[in-house]
Protein backbone atom coordinates (compact mmCIF):
# COMPACT_ATOMS: atom_id res chain seq x y z
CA UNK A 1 19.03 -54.48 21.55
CA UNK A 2 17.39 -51.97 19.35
CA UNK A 3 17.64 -48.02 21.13
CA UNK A 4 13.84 -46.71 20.27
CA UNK A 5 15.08 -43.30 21.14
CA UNK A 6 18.12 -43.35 18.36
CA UNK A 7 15.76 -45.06 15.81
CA UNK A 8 13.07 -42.18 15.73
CA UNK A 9 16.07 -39.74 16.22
CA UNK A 10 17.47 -41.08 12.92
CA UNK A 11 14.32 -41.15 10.51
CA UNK A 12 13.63 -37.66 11.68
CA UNK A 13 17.44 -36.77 10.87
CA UNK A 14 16.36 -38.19 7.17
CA UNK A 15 12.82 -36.84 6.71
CA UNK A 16 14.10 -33.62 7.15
CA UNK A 17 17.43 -33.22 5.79
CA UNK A 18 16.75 -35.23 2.61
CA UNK A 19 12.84 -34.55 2.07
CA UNK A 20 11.23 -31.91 4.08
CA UNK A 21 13.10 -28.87 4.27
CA UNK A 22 13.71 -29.16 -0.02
CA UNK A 23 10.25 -29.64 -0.05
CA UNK A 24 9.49 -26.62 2.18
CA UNK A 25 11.67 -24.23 0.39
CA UNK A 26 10.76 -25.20 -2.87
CA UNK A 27 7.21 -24.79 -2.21
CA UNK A 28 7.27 -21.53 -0.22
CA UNK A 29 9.18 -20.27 -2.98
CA UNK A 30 7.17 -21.34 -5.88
CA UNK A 31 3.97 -20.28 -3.47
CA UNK A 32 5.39 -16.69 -2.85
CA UNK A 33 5.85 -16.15 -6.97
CA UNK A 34 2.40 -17.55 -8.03
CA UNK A 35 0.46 -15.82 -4.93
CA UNK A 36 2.88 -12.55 -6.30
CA UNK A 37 4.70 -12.26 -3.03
CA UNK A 38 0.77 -12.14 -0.59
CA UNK A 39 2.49 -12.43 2.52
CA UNK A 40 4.22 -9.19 2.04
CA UNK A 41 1.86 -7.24 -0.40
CA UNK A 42 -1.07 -7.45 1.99
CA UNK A 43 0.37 -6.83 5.10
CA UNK A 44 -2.05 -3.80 6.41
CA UNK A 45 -4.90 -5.85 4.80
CA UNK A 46 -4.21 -8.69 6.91
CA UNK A 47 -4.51 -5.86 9.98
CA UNK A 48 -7.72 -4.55 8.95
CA UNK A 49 -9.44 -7.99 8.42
CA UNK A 50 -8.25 -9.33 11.90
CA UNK A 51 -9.75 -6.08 13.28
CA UNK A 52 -12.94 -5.98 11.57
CA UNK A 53 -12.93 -10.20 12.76
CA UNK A 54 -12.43 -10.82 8.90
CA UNK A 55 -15.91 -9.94 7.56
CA UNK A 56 -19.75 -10.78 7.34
CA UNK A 57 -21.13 -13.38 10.10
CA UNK A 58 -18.65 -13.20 12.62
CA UNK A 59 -21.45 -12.81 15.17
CA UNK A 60 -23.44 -15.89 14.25
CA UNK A 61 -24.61 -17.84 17.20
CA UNK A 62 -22.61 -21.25 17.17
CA UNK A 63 -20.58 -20.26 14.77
CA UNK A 64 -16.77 -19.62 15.34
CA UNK A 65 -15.77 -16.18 14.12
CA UNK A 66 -12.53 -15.19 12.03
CA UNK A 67 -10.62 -14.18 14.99
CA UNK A 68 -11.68 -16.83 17.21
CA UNK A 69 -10.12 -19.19 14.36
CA UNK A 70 -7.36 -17.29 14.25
CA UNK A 71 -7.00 -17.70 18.46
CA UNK A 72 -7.37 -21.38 17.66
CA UNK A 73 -4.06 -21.97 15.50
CA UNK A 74 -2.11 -19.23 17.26
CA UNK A 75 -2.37 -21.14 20.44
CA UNK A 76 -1.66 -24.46 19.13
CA UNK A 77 1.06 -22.29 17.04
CA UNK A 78 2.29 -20.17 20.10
CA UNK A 79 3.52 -22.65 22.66
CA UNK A 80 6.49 -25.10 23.61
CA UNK A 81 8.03 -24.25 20.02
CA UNK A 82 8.24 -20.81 21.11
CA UNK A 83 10.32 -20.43 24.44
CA UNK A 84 11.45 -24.41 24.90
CA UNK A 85 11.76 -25.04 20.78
CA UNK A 86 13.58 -21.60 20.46
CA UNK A 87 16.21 -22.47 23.25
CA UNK A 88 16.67 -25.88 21.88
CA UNK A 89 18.07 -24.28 18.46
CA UNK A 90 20.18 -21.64 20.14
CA UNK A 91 21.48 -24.10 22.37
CA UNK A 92 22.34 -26.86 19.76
CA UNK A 93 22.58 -24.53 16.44
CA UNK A 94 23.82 -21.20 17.65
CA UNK A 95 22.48 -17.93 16.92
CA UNK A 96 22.72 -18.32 13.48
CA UNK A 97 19.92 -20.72 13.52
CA UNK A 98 17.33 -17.79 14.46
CA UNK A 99 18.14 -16.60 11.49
CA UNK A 100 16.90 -19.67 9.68
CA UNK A 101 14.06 -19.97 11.47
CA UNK A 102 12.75 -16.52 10.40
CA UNK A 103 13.41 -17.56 6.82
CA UNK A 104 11.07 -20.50 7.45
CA UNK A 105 8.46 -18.09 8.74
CA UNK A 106 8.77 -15.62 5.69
CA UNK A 107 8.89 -18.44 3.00
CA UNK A 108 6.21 -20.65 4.54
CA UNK A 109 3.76 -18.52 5.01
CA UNK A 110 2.63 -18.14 1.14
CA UNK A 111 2.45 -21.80 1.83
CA UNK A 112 0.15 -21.11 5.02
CA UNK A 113 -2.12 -18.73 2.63
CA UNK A 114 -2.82 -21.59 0.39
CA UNK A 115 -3.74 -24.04 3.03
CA UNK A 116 -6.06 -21.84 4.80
CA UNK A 117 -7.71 -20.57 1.77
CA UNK A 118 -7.75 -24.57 0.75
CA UNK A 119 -9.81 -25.09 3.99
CA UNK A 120 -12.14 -22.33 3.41
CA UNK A 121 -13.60 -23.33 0.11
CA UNK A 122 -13.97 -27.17 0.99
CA UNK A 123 -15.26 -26.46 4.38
CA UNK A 124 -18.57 -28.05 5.00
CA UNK A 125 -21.09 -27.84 7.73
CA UNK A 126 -21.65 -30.60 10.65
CA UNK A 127 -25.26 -31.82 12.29
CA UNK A 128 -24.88 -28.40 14.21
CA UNK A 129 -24.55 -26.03 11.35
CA UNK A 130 -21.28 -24.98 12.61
CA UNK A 131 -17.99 -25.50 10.02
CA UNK A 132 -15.63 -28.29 9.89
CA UNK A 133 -12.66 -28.73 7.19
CA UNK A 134 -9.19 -28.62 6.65
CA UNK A 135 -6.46 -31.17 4.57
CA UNK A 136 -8.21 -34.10 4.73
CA UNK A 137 -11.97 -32.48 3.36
CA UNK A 138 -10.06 -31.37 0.73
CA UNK A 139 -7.76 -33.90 -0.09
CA UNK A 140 -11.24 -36.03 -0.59
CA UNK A 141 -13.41 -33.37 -2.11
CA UNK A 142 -10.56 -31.55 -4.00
CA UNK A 143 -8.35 -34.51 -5.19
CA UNK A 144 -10.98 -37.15 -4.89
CA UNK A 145 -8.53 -39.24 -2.66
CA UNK A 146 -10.71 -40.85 0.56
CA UNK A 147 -7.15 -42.67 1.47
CA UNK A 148 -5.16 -40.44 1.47
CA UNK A 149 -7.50 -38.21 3.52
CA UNK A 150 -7.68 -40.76 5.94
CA UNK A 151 -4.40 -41.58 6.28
CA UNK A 152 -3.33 -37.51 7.06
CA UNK A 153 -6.45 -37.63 9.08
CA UNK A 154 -4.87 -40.76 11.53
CA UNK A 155 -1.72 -39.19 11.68
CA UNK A 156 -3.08 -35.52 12.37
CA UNK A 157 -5.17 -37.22 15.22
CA UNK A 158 -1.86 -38.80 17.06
CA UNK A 159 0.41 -36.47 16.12
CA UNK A 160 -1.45 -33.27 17.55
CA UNK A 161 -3.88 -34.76 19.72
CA UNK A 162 -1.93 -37.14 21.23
CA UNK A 163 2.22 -36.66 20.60
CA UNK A 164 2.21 -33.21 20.62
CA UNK A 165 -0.21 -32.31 23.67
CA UNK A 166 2.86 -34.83 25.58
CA UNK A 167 5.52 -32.37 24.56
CA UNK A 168 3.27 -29.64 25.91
CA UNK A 169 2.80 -30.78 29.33
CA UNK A 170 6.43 -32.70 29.22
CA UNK A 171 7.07 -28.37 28.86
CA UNK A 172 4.52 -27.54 31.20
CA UNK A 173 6.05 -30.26 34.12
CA UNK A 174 9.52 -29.47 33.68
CA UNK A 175 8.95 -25.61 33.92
CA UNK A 176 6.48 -26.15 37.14
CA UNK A 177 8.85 -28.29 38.65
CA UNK A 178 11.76 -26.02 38.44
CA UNK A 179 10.33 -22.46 39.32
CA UNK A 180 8.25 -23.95 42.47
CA UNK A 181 9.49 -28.11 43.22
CA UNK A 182 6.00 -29.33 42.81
CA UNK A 183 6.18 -32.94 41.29
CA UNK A 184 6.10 -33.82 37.77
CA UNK A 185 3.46 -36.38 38.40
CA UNK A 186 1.21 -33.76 40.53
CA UNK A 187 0.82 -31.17 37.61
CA UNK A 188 0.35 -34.05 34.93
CA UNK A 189 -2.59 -34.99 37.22
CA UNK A 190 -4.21 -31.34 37.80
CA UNK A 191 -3.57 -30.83 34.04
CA UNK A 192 -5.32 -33.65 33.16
CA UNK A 193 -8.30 -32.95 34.47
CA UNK A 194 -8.21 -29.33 33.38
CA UNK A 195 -7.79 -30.46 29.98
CA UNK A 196 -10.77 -33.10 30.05
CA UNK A 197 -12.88 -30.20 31.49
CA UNK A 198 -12.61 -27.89 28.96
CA UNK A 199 -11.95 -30.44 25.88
CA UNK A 200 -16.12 -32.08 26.52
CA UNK A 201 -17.25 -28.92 25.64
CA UNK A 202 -16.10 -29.26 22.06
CA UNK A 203 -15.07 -26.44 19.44
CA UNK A 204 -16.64 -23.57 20.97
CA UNK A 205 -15.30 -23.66 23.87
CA UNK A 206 -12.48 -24.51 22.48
CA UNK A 207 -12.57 -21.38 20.92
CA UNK A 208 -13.62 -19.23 23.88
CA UNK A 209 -11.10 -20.17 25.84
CA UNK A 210 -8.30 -19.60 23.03
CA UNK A 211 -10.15 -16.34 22.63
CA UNK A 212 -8.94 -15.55 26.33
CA UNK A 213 -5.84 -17.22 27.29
CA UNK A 214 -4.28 -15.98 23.24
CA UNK A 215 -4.06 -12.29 23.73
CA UNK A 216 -3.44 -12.29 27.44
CA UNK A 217 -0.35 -14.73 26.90
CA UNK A 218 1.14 -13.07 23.73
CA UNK A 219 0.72 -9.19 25.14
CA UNK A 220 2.45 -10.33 28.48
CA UNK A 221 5.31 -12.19 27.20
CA UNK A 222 6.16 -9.48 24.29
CA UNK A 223 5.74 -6.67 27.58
CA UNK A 224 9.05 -8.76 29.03
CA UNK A 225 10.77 -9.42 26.08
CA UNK A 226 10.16 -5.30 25.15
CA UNK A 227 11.68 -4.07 28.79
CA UNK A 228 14.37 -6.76 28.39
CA UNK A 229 15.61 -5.36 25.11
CA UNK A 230 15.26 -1.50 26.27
CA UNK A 231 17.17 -2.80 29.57
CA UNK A 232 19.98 -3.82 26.97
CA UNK A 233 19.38 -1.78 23.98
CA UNK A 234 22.73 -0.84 23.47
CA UNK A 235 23.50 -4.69 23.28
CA UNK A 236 21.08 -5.26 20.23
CA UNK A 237 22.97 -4.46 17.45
CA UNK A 238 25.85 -7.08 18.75
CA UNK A 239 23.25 -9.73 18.75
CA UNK A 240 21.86 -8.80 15.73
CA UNK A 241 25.13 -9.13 13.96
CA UNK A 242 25.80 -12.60 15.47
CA UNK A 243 22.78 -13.97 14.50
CA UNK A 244 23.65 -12.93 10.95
CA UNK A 245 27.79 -13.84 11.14
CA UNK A 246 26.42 -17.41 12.53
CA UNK A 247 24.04 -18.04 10.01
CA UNK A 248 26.41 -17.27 7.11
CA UNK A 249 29.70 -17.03 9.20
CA UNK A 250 32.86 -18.50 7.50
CA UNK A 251 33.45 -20.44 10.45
CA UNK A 252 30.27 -22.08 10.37
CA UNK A 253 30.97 -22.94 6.59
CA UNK A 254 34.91 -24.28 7.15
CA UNK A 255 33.34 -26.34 10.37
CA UNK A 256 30.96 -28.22 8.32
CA UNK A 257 28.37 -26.74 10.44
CA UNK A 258 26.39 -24.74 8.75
CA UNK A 259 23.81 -27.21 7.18
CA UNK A 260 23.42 -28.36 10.35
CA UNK A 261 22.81 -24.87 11.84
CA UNK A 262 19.97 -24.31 8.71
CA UNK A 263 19.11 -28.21 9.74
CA UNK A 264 18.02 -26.64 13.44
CA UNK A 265 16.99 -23.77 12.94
CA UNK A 266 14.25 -25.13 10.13
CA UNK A 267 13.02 -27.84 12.21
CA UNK A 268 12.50 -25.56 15.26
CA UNK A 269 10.75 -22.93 13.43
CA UNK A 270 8.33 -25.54 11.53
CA UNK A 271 7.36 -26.85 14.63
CA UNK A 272 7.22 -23.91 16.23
CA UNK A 273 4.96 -21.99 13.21
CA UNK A 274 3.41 -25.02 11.73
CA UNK A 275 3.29 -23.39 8.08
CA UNK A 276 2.31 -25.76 5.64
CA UNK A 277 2.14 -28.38 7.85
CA UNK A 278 -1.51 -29.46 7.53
CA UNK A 279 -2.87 -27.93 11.20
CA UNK A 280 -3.90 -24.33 10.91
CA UNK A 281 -5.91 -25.23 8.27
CA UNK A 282 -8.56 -27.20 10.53
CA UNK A 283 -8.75 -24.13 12.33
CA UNK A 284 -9.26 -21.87 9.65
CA UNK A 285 -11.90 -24.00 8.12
CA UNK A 286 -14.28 -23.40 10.47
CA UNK A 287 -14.22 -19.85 10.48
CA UNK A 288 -17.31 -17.53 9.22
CA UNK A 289 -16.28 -15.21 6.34
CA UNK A 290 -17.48 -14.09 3.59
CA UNK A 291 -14.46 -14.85 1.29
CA UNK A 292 -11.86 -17.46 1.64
CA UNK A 293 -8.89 -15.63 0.75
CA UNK A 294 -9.84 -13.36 4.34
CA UNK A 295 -9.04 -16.42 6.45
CA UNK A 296 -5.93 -17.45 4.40
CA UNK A 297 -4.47 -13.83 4.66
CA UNK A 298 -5.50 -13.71 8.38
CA UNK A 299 -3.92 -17.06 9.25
CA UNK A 300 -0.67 -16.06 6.89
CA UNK A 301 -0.52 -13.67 10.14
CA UNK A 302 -0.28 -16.15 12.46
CA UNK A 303 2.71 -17.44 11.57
CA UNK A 304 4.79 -13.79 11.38
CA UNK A 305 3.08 -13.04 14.74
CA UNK A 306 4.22 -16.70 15.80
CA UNK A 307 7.76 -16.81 14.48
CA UNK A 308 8.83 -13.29 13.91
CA UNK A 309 7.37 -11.75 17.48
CA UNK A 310 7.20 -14.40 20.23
CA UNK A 311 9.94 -16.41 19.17
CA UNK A 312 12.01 -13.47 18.43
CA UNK A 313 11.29 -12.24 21.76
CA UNK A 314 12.37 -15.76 23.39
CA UNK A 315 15.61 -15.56 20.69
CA UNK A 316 17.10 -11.72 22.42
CA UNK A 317 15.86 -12.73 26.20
CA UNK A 318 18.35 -16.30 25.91
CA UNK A 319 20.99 -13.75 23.76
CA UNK A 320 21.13 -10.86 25.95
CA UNK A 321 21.73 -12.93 28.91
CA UNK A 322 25.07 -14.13 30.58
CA UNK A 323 23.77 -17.60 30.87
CA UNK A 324 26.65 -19.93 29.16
CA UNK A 325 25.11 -21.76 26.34
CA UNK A 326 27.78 -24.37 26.44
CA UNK A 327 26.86 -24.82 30.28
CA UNK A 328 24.57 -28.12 29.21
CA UNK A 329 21.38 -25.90 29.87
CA UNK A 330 18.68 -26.76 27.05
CA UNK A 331 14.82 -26.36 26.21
CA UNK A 332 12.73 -24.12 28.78
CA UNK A 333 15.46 -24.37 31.98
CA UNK A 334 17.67 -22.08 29.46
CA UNK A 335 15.05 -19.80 28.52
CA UNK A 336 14.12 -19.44 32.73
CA UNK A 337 17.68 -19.23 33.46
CA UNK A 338 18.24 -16.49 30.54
CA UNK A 339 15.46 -14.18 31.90
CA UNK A 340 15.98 -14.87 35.45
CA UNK A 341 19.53 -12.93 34.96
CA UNK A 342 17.71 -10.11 33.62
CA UNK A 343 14.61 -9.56 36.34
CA UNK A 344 15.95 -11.74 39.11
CA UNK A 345 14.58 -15.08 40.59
CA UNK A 346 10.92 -13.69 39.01
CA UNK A 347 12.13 -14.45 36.02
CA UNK A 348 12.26 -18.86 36.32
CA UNK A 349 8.54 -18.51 37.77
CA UNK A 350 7.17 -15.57 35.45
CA UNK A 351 8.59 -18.33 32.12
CA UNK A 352 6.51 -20.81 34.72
CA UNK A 353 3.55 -18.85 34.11
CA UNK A 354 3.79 -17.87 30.60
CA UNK A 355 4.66 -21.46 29.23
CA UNK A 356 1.55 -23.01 31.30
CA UNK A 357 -0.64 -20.42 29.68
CA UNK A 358 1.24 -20.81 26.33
CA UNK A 359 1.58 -24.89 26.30
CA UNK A 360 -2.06 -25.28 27.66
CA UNK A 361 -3.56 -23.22 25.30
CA UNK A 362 -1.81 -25.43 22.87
CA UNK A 363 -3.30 -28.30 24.15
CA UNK A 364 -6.35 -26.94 23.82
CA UNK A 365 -6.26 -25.98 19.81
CA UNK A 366 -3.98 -29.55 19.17
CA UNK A 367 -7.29 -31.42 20.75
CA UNK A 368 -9.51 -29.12 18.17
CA UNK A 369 -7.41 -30.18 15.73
CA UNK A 370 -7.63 -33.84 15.84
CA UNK A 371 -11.59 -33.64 16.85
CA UNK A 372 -11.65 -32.47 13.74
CA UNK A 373 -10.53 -35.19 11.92
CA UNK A 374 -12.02 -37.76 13.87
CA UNK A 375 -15.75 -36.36 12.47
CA UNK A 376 -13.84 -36.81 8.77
CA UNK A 377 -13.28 -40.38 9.90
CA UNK A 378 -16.08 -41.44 11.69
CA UNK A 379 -19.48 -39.96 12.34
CA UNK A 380 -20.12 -41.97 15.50
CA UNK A 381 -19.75 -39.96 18.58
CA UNK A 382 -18.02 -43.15 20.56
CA UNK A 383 -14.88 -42.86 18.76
CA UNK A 384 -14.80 -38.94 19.71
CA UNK A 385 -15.39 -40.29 23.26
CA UNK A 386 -12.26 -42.58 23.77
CA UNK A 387 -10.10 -39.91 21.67
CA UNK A 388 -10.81 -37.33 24.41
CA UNK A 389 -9.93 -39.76 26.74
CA UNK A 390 -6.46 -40.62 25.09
CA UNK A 391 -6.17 -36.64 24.89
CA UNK A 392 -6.24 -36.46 28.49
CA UNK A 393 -4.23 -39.50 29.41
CA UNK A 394 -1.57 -38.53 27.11
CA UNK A 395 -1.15 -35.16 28.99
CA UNK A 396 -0.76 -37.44 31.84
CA UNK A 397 2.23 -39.26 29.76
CA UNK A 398 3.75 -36.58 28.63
CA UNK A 399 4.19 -34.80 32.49
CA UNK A 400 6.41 -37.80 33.20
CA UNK A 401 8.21 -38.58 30.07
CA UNK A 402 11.45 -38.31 28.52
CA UNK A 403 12.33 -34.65 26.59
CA UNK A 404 14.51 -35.98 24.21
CA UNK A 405 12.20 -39.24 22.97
CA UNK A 406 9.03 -37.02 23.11
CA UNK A 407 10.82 -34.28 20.75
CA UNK A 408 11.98 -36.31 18.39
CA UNK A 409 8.94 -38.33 17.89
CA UNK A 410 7.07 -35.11 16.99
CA UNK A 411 9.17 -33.97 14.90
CA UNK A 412 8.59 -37.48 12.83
CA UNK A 413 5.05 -37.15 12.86
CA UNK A 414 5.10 -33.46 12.01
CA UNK A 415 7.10 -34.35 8.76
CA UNK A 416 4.94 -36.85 7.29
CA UNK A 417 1.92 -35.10 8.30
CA UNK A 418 3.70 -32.17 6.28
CA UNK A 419 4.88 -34.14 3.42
CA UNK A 420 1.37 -35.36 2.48
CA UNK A 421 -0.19 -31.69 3.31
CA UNK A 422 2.45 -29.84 0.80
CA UNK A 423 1.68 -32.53 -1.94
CA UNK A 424 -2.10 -31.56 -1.56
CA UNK A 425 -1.91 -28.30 -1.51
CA UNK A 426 0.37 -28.40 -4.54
CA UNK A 427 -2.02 -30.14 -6.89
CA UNK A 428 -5.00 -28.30 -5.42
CA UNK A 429 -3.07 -24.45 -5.49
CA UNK A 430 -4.61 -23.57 -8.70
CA UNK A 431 -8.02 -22.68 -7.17
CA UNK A 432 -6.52 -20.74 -4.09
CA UNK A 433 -4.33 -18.51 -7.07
CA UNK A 434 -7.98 -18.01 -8.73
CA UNK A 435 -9.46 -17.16 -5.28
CA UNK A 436 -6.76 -14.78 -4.70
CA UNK A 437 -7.59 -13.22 -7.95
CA UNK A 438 -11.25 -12.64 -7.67
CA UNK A 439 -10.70 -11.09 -4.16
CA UNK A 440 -8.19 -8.59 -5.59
CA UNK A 441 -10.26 -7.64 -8.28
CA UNK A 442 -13.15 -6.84 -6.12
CA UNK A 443 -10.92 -4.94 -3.79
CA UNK A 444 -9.58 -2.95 -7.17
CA UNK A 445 -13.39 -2.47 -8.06
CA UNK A 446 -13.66 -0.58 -4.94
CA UNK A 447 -15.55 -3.47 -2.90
CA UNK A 448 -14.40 -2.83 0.43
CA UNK A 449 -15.94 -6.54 1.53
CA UNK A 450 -15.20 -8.89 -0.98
CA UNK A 451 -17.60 -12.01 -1.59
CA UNK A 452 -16.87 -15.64 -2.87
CA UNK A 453 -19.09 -17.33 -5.23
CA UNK A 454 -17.73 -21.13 -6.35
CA UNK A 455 -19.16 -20.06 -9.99
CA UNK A 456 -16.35 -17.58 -10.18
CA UNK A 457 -13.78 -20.15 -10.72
CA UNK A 458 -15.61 -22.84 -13.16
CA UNK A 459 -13.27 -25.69 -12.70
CA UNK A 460 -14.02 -26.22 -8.58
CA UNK A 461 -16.19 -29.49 -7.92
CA UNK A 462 -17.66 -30.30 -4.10
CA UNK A 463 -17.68 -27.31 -2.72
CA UNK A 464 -21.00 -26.85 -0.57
CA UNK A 465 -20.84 -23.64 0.96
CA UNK A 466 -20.26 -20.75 -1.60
């Protein structure tokens, strides 16, 4: 009898070590050299445009405003990737794989900056006048491909909307059930009504509520990882150094274990950051800005304040603890164990709180994602109706379900989604180089708010909006 669990275990094993991560690395590379190293070179500007909200017509009424968008893919970014994901790698890669995971983060996110600047100039406008976009509008618009659109569309839809909202509340059910004993079943139920409440009202409030639960969430948990760091500061540079000796460490290299240890720590920080996966860009789409380079640089930030913040902080709180790592502990029971030996019993239920904020705030920017996609697909409002319905009963599903299965079959649907994303983005990169070129030479012509025309770069076709 065929084991469903090995099979999906073992075509994620391939899509990864023989396609993805090359493709990845190769990509965020090539990205980085072309873009002239963005990520790094406009660091304060990213600052400046998340505090200003990223430019002109943040305020419009039923629009969704730059930082609003960028609330949107930082909680579907910031969640079960971030303190269960992050425990999963330590626990089955080592240290060392942290230090792989940050590459990810550095690499990919010239890859995020083309996506998100992608979205921006093929975004369109819905029957409401508010913005809709992202892989598949411009895999149609940009590469004149309808199927192919569709097909990352589908797979967008039940990978983020459905798969992925189970491994949230499979995160959310576990950590309930072990800081206060209530039943799995009970908090799939509450959940899943929570989740259809909020989820009717569509993107904006969507959006409001990211707007809220985002910064509370993030501050908080970086507040405990800060006092658990001072509380061991003289511990730091030890950990440090093992991250590094593990990642590189001859012993890692004579074991054979090193690719596996990259293998891990890869896989954990694409799910956990999502760069150049295909996702963020729905969100960014649908910001107001006045340039699309603003939303590209703005959501290249998400994924350093995603990879290199929280799931650093969830990295040194598992590190700096005594908890065994070879005691069979794994996913978020390690990282409640880990902090409950530095504040005490607090500790299980504070992780509690955090990853029901963190994974439900996920749940609520995965279901924007994939309503998304259904209005690419469909315009009838029926089919939007029974995909909020499997939202919610999937929640349901996941509360109950095996980690292991649920894990591995997101990580399948994350690659292909990926796979077809990076080959867009490739063929389409030329125009968000060009992009990235008029808005520096407006900044260098002392324009302090840059504005996009689509006559600036003569080859773009269907693009409505600029």
């Amino acid at each position: 009898m065929i084991n469903f669990a090995s099979v999906i275990e073992s075509i994620s094993n391939f899509l990864y070590t023989y396609i993805l991560i090359a493709i990845l690395i190769l990509l965020g590379v090539y990205f980085t050299f072309k873009c002239n190293f963005v990520q790094f070179r406009y660091i304060k500007e990213m600052f400046r445009l998340l505090g200003d909200g990223g430019g002109s017509g943040e305020k419009e009424e039923g629009h969704v405003s730059s930082f609003q968008a960028f609330c949107i893919s930082t909680a579907s970014r910031v969640g079960t990737g971030n303190l269960a994901g992050i425990a999963i790698a330590i626990s089955l890669g080592g240290p060392g794989a942290i230090f792989w995971m940050w590459c990810i983060a550095l690499i990919g996110a010239a890859s995020s900056f083309v996506e998100s600047t992608l979205a921006q100039i093929y975004k369109e406008k819905d029957d409401t006048g508010a913005y809709k976009g992202g892989p598949a509008y411009y895999i149609e618009k940009g590469l004149k491909k309808r199927w192919l659109g569709v097909t990352f569309s589908i797979f967008i839809t039940l990978s983020f909307g459905l798969i992925f909202n189970s491994v949230q509340s499979n995160t959310i059910s576990i950590a309930i059930n072990e800081a206060f004993g209530v039943s799995r079943l009970a908090v799939g139920i509450v959940l899943m009504i929570i989740t259809a409440i909020i989820i009717v009202g569509g993107v904006q409030r969507v959006a409001k509520v990211s707007g809220v639960l985002v910064p509370v969430m993030a501050v908080a948990y970086i507040l405990v990882a800060l006092f658990v760091m001072v509380k061991n500061y003289n511990e730091i540079p030890r950990i440090i150094a093992l991250i590094f000796e593990n990642a590189f460490g001859i012993k890692q290299v004579v074991g054979g274990s090193l690719g596996g240890v990259m293998l891990i720590g890869i896989k954990r920080g694409l799910f956990s950051n999502e760069a150049g996966m295909g996702s963020a860009p729905n969100a960014a789409a649908a910001a107001t800005v006045s340039h699309p380079v603003k939303q590209g640089l703005i959501q290249t930030l998400a994924v350093f304040n995603d990879t290199l913040i929280i799931c650093s902080c969830t990295a040194f709180i598992i590190l700096l603890s005594d908890v065994d790592l070879t005691q069979g502990l794994t996913g978020i029971q390690l990282t409640q164990n880990a902090l409950s030996s530095h504040i005490g019993s607090f500790g299980s239920t504070f992780i509690a709180i955090c990853i029901l904020l963190f994974a439900f705030s996920s749940i609520v920017g995965n279901y924007y994602y994939g309503e998304s996609n259904i209005e690419f697909l469909t315009d009838k409002k029926s089919y939007l109706t029974i995909y909020r319905i499997g939202v919610a009963l999937m929640v349901l599903f996941g509360s109950v379900a095996s980690l292991e299965v649920v894990w591995n079959l997101a990580d399948v649907f994350m690659a292909i989604m990926a796979i077809i994303n990076l080959i867009a983005i490739t063929m389409l990169s030329k125009f968000a180089f060009k992009a990235l070129e008029d808005y520096t030479k407006q900044k260098k012509a002392g324009i302090k708010d840059p504005v996009f025309k689509a006559e600036s770069i003569p080859e773009l076709e269907n693009v409505t909006e600029w």
